[in-house]
Protein backbone atom coordinates (compact mmCIF):
# COMPACT_ATOMS: atom_id res chain seq x y z
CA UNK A 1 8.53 -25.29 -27.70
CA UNK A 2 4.80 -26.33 -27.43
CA UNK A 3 2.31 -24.55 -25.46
CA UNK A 4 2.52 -27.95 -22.61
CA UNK A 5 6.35 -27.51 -22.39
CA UNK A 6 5.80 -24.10 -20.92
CA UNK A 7 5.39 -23.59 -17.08
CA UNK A 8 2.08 -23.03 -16.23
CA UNK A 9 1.05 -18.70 -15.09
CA UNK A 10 2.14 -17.92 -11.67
CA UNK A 11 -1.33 -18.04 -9.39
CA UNK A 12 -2.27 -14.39 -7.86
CA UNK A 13 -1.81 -14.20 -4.11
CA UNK A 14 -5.19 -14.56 -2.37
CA UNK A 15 -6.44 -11.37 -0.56
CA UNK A 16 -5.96 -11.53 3.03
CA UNK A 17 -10.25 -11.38 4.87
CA UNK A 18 -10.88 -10.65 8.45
CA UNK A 19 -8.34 -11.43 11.47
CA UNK A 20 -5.53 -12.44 8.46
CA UNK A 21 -6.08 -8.89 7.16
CA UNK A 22 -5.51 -7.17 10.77
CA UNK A 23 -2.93 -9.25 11.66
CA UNK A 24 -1.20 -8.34 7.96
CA UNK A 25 -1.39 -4.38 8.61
CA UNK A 26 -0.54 -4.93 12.14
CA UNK A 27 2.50 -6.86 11.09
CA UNK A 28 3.55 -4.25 8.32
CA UNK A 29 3.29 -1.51 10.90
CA UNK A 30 5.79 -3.01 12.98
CA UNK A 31 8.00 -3.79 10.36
CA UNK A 32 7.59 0.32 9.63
CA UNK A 33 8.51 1.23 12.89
CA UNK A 34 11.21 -1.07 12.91
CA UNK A 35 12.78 0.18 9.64
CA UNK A 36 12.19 4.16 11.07
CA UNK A 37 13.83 2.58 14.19
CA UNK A 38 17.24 1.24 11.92
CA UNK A 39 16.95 5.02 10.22
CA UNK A 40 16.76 7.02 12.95
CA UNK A 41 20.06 4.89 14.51
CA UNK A 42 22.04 4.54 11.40
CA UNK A 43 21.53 8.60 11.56
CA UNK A 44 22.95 8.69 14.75
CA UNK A 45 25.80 6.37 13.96
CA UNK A 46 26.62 8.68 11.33
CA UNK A 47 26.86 11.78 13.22
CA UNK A 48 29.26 10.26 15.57
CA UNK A 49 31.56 9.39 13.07
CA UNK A 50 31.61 12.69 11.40
């Protein structure tokens, strides 16, 4: 295989800057509470079964 048969590097992500960036952590956050939400009822689901 030559060196032009191979795919080219995968290009880093670029950095989120300014309203991207607060709208990125705000977006994680809810995704946290969301997946603490699923937790906390999967917890509950299980202690009815039991």
């Amino acid at each position: 295989m030559t060196p032009n048969d191979e795919p080219p590097p995968p290009k880093p992500a670029p950095k989120p800057t300014g309203g991207k960036a607060r709208r990125m952590e705000e977006a994680l956050r809810n995704i946290e509470e969301y997946a603490d939400d699923l937790r906390e009822l999967i917890r509950k689901l299980r202690r009815r079964l039991h």
